[in-house]
C-alpha atoms as a PDB file:
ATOM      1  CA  UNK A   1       1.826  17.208   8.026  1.00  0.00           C
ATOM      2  CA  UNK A   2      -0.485  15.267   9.981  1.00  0.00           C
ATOM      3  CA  UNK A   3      -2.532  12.636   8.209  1.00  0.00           C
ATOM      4  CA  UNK A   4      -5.073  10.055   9.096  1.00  0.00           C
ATOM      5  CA  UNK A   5      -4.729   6.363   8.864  1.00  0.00           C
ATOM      6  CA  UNK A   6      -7.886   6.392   6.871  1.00  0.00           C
ATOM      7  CA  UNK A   7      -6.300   9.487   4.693  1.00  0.00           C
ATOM      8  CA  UNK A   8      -3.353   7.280   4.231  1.00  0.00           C
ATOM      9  CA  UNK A   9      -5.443   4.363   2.810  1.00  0.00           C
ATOM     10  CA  UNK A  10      -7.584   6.465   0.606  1.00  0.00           C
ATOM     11  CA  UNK A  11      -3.941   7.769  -0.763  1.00  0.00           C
ATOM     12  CA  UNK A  12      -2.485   3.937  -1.169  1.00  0.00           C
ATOM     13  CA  UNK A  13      -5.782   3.276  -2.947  1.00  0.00           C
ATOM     14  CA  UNK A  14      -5.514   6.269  -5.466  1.00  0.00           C
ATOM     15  CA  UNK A  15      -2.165   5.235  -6.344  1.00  0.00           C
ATOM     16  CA  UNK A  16      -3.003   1.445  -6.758  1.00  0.00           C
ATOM     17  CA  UNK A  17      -5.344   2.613  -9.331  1.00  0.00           C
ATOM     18  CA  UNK A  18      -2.818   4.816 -11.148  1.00  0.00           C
ATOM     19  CA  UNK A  19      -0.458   2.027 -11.675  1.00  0.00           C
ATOM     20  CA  UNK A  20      -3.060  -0.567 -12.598  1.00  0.00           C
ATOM     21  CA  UNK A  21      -2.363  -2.703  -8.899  1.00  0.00           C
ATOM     22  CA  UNK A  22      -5.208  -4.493  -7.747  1.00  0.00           C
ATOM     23  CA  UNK A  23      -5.665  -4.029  -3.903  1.00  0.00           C
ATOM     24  CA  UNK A  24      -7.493  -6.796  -2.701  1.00  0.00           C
ATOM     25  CA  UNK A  25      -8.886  -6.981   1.301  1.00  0.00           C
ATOM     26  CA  UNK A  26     -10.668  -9.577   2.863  1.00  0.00           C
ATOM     27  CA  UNK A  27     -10.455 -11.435   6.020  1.00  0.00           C
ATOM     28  CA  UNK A  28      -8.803 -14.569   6.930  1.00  0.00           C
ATOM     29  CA  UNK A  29      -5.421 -16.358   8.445  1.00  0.00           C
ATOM     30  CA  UNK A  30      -2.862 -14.028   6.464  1.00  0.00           C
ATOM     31  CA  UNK A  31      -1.203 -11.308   6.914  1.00  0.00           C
ATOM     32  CA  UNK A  32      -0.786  -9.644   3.356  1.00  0.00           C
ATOM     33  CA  UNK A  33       1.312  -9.016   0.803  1.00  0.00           C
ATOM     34  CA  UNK A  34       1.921  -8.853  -3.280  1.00  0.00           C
ATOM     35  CA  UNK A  35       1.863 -11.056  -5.740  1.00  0.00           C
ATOM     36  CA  UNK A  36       1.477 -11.312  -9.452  1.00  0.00           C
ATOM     37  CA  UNK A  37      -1.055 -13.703 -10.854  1.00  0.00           C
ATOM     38  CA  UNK A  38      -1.187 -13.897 -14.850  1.00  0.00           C
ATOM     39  CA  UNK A  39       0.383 -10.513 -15.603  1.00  0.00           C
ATOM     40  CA  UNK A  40      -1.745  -8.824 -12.586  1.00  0.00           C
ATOM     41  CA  UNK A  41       0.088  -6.912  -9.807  1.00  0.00           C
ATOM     42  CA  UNK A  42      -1.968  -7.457  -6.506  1.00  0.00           C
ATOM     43  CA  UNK A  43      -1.576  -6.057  -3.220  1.00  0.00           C
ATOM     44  CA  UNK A  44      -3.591  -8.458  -0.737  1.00  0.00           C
ATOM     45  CA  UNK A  45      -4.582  -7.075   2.846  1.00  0.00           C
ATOM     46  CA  UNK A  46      -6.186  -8.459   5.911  1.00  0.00           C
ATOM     47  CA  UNK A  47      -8.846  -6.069   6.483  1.00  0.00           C
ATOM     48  CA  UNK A  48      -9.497  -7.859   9.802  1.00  0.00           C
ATOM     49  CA  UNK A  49      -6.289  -6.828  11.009  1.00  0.00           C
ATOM     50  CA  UNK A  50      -5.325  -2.972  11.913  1.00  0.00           C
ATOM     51  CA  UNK A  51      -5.757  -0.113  10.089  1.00  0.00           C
ATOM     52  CA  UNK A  52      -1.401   0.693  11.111  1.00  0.00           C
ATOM     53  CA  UNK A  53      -1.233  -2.978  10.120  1.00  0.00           C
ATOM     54  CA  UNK A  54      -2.977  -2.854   7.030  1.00  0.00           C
ATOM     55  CA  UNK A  55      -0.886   0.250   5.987  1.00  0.00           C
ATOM     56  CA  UNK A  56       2.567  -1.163   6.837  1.00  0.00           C
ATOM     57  CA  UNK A  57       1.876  -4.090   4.095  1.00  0.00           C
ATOM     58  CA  UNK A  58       0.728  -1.250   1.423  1.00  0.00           C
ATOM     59  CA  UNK A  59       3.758   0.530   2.411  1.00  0.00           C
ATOM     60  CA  UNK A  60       6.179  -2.373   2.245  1.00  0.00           C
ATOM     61  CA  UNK A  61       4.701  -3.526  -1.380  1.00  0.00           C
ATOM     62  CA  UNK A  62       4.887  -0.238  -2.859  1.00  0.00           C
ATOM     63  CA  UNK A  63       8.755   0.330  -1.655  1.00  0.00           C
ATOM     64  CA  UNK A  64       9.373  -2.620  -4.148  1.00  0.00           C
ATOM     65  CA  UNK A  65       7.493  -0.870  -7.094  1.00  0.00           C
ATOM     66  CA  UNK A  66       9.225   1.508  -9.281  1.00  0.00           C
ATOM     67  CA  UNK A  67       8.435   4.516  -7.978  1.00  0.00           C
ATOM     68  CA  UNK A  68      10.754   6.912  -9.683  1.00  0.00           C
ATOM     69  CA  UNK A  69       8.701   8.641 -11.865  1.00  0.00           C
ATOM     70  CA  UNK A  70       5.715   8.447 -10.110  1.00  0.00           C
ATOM     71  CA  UNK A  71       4.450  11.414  -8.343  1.00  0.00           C
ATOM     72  CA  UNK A  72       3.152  10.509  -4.589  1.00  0.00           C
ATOM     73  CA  UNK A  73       2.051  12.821  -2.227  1.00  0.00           C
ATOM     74  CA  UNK A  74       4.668  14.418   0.044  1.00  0.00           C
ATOM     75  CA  UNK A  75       2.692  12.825   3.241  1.00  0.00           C
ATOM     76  CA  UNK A  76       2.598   9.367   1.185  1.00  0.00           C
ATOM     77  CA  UNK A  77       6.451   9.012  -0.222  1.00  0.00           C
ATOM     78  CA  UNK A  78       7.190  10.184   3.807  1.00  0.00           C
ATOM     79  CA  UNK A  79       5.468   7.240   5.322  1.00  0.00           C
ATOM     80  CA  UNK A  80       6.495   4.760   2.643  1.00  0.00           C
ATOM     81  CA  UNK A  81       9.358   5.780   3.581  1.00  0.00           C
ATOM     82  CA  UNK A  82       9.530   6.168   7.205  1.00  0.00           C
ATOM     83  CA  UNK A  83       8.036   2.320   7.361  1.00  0.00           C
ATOM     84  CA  UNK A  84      10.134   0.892   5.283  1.00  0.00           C
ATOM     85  CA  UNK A  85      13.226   2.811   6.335  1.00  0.00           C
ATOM     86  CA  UNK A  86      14.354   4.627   3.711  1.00  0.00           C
END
């Protein structure tokens, strides 16, 4: 299954909201990350940066959640995992 970087973003989005993360983009000298800030799960991204880029932090921040009982999307759990390597 072939999906779209913007596809892929929409889907990181979606599940940001279902597990109460905040994804926050703006530009500057960072690359991205997460971070918790008084009880608040945030995923920051450098929106000045590549969309692949961009993608590769959501991926890498989400591999640390708790994903086990969370449903993902086939496409989504495959490129989680395909970025972060299993």
């Amino acid at each position: 299954m072939n999906v779209t970087p913007d596809k892929l973003m929409n889907m990181f989005e979606d599940l940001a909201e279902k597990m109460d993360i905040n994804i926050v983009q703006d530009k500057g000298n960072f690359n991205g990350g997460a971070c918790t800030i008084d009880n608040e799960s945030y995923i920051v991204v450098n929106k000045s940066k590549p969309i692949e880029q961009r993608l590769k932090i959501l991926a890498n921040a989400f591999k640390k959640e708790n994903l086990t009982d969370t449903y993902l999307i086939p496409a989504l759990r495959s490129y989680i995992d395909k970025v972060t390597n299993g």
